[in-house]
N, C-alpha and C. Protein backbone atom coordinates (compact mmCIF):
# COMPACT_ATOMS: atom_id res chain seq x y z
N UNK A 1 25.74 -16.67 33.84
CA UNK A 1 24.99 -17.82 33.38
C UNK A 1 25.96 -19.00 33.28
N UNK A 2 25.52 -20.39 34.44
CA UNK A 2 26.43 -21.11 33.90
C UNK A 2 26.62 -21.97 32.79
N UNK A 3 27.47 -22.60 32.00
CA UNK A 3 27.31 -23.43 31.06
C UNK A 3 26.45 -25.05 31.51
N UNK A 4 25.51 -24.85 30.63
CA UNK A 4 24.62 -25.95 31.04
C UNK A 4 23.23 -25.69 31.77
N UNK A 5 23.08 -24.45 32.40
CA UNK A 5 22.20 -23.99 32.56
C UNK A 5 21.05 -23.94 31.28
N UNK A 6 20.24 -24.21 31.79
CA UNK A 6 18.71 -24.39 31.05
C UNK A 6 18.26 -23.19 30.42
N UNK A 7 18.92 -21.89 30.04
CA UNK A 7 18.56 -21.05 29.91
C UNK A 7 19.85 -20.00 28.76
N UNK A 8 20.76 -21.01 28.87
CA UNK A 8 22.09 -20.54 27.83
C UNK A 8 22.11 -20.77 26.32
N UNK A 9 20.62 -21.51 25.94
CA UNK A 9 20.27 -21.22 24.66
C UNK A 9 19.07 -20.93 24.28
N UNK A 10 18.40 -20.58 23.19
CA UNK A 10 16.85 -20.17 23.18
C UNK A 10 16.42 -21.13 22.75
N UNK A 11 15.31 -20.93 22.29
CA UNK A 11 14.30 -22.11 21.35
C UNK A 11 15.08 -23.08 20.53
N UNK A 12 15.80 -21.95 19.79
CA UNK A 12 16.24 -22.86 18.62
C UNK A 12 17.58 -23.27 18.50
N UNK A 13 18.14 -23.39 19.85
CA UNK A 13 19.43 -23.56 19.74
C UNK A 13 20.59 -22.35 19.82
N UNK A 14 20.01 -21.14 19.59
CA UNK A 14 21.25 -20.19 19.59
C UNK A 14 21.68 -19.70 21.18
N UNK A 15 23.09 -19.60 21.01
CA UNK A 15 23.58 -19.43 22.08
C UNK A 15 23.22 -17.71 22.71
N UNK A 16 23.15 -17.94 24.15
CA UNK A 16 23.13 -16.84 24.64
C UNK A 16 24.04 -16.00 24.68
N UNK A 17 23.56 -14.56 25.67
CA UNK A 17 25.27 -13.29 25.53
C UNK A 17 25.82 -14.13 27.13
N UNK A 18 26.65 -14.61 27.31
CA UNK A 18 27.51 -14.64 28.57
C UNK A 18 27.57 -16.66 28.46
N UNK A 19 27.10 -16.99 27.39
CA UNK A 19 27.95 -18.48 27.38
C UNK A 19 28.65 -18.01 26.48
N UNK A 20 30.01 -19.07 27.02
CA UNK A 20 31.35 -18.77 26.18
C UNK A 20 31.24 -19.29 24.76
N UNK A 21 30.21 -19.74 24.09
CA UNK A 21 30.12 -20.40 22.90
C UNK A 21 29.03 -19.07 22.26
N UNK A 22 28.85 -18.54 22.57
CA UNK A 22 27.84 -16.71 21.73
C UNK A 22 28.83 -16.13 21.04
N UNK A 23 28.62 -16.36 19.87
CA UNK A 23 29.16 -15.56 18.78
C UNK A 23 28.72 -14.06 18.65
N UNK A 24 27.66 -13.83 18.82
CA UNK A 24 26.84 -12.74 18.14
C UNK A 24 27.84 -10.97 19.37
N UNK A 25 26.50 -10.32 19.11
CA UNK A 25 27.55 -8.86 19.29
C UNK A 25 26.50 -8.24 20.29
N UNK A 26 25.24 -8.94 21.28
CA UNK A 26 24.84 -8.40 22.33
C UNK A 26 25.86 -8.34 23.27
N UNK A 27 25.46 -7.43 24.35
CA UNK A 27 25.71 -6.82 25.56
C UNK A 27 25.14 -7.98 26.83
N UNK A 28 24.24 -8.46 26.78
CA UNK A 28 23.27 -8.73 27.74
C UNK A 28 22.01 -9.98 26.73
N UNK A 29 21.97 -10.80 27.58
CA UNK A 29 20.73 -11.92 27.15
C UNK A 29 19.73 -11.42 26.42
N UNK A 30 19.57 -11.88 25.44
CA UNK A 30 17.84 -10.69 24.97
C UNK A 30 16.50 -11.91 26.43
N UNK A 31 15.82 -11.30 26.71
CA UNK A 31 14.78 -11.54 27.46
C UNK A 31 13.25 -12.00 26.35
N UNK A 32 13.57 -13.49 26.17
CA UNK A 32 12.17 -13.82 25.30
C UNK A 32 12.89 -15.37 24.69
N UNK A 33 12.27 -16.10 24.34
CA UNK A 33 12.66 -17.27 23.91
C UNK A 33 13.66 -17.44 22.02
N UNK A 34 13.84 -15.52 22.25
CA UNK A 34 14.52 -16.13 20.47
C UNK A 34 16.00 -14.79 20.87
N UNK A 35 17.24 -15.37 20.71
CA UNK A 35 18.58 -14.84 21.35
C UNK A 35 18.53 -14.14 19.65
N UNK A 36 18.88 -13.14 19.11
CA UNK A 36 19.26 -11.89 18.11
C UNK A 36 19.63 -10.79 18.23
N UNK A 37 20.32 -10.48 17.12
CA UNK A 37 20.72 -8.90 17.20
C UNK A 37 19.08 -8.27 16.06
N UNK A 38 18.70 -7.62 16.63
CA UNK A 38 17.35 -7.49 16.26
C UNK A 38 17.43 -5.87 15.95
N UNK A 39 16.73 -5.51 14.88
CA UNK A 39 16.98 -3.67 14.38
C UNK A 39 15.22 -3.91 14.41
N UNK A 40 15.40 -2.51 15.65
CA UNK A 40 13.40 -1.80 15.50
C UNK A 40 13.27 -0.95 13.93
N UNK A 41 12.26 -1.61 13.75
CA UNK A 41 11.70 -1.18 12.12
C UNK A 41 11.15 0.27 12.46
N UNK A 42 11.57 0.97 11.57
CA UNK A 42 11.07 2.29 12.34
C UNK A 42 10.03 3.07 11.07
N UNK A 43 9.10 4.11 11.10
CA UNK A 43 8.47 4.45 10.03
C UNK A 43 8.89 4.92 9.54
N UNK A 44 8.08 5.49 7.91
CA UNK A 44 8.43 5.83 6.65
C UNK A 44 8.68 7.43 7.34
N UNK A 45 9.73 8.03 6.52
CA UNK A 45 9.93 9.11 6.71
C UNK A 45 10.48 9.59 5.28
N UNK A 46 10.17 10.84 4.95
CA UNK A 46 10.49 11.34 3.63
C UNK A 46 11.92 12.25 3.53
N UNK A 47 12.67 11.89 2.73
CA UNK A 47 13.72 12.42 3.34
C UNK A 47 14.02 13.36 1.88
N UNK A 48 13.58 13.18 0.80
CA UNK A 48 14.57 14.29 -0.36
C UNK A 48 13.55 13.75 -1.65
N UNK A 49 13.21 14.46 -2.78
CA UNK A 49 12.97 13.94 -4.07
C UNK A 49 13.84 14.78 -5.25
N UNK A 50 13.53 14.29 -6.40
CA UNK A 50 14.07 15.45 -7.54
C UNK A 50 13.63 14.75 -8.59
N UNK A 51 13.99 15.66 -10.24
CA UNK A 51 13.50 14.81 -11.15
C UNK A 51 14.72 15.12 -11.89
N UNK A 52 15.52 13.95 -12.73
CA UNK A 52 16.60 13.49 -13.63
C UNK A 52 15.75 14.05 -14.92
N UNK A 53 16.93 14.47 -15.77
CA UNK A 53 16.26 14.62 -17.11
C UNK A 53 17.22 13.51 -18.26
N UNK A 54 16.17 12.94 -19.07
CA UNK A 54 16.88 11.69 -19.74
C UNK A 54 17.52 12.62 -20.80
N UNK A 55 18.80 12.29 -21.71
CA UNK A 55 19.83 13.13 -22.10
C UNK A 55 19.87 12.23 -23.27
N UNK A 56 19.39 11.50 -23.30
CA UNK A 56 19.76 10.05 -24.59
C UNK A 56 18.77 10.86 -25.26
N UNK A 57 18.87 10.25 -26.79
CA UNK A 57 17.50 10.37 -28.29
C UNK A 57 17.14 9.78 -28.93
N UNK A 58 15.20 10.15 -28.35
CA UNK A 58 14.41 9.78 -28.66
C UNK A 58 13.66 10.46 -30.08
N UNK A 59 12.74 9.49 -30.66
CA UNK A 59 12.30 9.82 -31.54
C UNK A 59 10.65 9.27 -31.70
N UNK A 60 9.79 10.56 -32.62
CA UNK A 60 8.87 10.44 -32.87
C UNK A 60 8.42 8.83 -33.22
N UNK A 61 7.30 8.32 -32.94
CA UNK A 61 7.02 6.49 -33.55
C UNK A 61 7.54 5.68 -32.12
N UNK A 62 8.41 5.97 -31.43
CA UNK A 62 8.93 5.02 -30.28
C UNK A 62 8.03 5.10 -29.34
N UNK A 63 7.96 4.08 -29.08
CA UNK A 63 7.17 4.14 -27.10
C UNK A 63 7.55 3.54 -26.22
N UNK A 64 7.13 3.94 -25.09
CA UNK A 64 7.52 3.81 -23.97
C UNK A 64 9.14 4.25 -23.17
N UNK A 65 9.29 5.78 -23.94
CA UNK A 65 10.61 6.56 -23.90
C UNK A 65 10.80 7.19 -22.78
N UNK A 66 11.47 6.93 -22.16
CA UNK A 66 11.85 7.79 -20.55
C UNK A 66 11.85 9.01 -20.91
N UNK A 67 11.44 10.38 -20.42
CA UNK A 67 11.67 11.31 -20.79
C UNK A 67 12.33 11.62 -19.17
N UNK A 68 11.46 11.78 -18.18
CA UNK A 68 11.88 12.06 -16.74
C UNK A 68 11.96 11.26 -15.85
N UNK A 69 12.80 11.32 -15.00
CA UNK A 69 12.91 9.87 -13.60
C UNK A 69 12.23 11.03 -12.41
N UNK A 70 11.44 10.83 -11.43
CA UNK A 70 11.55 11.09 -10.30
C UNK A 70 11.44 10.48 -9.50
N UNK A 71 12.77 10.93 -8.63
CA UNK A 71 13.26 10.17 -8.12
C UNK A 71 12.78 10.87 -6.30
N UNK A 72 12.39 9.30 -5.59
CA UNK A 72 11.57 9.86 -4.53
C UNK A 72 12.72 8.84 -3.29
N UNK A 73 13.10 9.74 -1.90
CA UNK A 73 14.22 8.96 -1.26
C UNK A 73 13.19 9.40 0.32
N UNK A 74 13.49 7.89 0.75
CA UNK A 74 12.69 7.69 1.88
C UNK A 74 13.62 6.90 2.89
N UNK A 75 12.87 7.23 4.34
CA UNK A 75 14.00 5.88 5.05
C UNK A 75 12.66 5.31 5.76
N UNK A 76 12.94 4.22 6.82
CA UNK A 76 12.29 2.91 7.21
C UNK A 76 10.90 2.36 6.44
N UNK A 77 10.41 1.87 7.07
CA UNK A 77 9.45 0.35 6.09
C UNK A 77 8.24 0.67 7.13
N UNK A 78 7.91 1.11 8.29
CA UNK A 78 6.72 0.72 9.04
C UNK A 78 5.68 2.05 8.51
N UNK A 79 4.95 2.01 8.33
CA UNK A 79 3.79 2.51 7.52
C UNK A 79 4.07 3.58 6.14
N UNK A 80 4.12 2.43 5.01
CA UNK A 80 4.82 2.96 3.72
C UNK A 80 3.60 4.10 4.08
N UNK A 81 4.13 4.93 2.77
CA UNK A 81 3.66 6.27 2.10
C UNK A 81 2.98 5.43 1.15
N UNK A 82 1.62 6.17 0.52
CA UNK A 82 0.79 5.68 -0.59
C UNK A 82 0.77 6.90 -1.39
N UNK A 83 1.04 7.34 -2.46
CA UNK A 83 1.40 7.98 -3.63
C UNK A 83 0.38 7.82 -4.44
N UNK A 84 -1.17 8.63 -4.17
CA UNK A 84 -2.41 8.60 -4.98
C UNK A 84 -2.31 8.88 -6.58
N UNK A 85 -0.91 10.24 -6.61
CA UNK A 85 -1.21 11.07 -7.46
C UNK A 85 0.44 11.83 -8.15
N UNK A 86 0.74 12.27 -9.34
CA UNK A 86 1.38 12.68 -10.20
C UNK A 86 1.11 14.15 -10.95
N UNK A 87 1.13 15.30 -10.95
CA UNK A 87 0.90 16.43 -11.63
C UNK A 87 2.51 16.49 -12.21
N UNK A 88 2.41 16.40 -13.69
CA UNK A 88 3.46 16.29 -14.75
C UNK A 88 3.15 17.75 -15.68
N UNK A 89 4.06 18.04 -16.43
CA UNK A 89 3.63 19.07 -17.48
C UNK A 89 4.89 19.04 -18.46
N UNK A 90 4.46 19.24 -19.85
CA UNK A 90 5.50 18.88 -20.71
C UNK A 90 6.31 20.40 -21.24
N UNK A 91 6.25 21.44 -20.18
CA UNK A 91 6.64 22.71 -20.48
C UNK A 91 8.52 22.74 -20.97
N UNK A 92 9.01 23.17 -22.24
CA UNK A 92 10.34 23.29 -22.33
C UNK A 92 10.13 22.01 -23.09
N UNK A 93 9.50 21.07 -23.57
CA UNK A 93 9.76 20.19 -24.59
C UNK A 93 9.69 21.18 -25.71
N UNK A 94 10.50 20.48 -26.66
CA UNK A 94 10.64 21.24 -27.85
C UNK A 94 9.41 20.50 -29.03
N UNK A 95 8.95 19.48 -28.84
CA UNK A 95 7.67 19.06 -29.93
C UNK A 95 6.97 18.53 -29.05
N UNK A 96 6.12 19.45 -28.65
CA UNK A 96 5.02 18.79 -27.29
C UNK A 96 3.76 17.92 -28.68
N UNK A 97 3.60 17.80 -29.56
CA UNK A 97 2.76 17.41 -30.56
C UNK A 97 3.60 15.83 -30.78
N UNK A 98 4.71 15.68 -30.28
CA UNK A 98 4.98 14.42 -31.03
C UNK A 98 4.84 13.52 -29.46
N UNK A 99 3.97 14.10 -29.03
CA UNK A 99 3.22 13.41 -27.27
C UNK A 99 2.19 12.80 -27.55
N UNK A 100 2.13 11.53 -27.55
CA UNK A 100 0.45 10.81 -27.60
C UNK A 100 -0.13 10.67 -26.53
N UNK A 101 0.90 10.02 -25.82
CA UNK A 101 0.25 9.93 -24.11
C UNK A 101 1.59 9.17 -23.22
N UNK A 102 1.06 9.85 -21.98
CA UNK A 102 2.04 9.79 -20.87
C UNK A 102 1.59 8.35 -20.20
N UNK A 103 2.88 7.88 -19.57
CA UNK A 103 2.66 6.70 -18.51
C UNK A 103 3.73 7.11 -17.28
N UNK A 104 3.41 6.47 -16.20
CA UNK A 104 4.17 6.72 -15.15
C UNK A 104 4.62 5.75 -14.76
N UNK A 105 5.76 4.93 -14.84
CA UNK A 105 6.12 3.45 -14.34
C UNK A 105 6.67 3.55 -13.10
N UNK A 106 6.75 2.73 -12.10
CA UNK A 106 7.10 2.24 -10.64
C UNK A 106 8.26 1.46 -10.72
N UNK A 107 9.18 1.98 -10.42
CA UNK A 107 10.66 0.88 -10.59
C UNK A 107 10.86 0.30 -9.03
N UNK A 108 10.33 0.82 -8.39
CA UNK A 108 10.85 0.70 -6.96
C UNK A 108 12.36 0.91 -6.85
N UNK A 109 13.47 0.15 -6.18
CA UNK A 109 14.89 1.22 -5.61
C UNK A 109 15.68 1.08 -6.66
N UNK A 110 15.22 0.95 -8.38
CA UNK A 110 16.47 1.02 -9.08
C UNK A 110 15.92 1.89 -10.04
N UNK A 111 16.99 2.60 -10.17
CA UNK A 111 16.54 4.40 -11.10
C UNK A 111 17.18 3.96 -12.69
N UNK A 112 17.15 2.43 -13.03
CA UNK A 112 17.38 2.47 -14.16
C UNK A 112 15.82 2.09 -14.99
N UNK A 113 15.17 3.12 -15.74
CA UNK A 113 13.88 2.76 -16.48
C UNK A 113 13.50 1.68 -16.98
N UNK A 114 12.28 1.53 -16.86
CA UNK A 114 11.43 0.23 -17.39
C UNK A 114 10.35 0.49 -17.55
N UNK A 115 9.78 -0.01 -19.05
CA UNK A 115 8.75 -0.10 -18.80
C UNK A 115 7.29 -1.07 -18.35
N UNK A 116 7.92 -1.45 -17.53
CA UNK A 116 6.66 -2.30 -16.60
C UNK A 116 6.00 -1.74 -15.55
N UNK A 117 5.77 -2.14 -14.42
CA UNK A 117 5.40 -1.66 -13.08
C UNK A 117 4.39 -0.06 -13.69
N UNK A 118 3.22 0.02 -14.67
CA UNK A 118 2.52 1.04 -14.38
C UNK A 118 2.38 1.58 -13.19
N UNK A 119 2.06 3.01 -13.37
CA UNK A 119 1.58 3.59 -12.22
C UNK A 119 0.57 4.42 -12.37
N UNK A 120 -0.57 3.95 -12.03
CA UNK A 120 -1.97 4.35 -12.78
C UNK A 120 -2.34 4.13 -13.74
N UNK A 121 -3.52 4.69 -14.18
CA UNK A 121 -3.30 4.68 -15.85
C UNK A 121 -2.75 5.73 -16.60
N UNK A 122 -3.31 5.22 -18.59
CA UNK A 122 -2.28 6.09 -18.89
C UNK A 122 -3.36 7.41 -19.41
N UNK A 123 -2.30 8.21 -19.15
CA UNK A 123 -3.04 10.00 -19.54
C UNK A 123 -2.80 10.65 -20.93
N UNK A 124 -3.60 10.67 -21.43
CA UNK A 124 -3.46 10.86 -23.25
C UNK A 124 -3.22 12.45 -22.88
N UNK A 125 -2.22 13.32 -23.96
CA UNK A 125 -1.70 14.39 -23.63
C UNK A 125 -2.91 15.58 -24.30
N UNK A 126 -2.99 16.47 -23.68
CA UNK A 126 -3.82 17.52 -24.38
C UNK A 126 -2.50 19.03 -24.37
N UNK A 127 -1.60 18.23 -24.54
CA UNK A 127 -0.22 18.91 -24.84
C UNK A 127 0.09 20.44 -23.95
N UNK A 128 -0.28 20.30 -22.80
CA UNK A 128 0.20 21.09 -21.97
C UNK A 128 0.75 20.19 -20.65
N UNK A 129 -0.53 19.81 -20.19
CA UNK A 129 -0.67 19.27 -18.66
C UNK A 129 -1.31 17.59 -18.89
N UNK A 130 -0.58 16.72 -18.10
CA UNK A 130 -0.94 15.63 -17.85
C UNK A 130 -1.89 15.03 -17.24
């Protein structure tokens, strides 16, 4: 491609691959009016989950107390996963009675708790199953 050629930058000004002024890290011209290093979005794929157990203390009267994180690990963005549903159970608590009711919060990618982002509503305990 020579310099000055009508075709050594795109739309918006960025330089092509083979003028001596292309910074970028193609091989070859991209073919279309916009010059990028461009990543194909690829779909959701499920890759691992688990559940953290919170180790800090809590006490009867408090709310909105982390008891469990689960933690759900996914890779790409093109057709998220939709997550209808939660089956919880408070088995191995030691005062399942000091349970009023469960919430499930949505942090999205940071595993430090909050309580905002509900996730559903909330499920009043009949102290077994959620």
């Amino acid at each position: 491609m020579a310099l000055g050629s009508p075709y050594d930058v795109d739309y918006d000004n960025d330089y092509r691959y083979g003028n001596p002024l292309y910074t970028g890290t193609g091989t070859a011209p991209d073919i279309g009016a916009d010059e990028g290093n461009f990543i194909v979005a690829l779909p959701m794929a499920y890759v691992s989950s688990t559940t953290t157990q919170n180790t800090g203390n809590t006490a009867p009267g408090l709310t909105n107390q982390e008891i469990i994180g689960i933690q759900i690990v996914t890779t790409g963005t093109v057709t998220p996963f939709t997550i209808s549903s939660f089956t919880v159970n408070a088995n191995g608590s030691s005062a399942i009675g000091d349970i009023s009711n469960a919430h499930i919060y949505y942090t999205a990618t940071t595993s430090t708790f909050s309580a905002t982002g509900l996730f559903g509503t909330v499920c009043f305990a009949n102290h077994s199953q959620f």
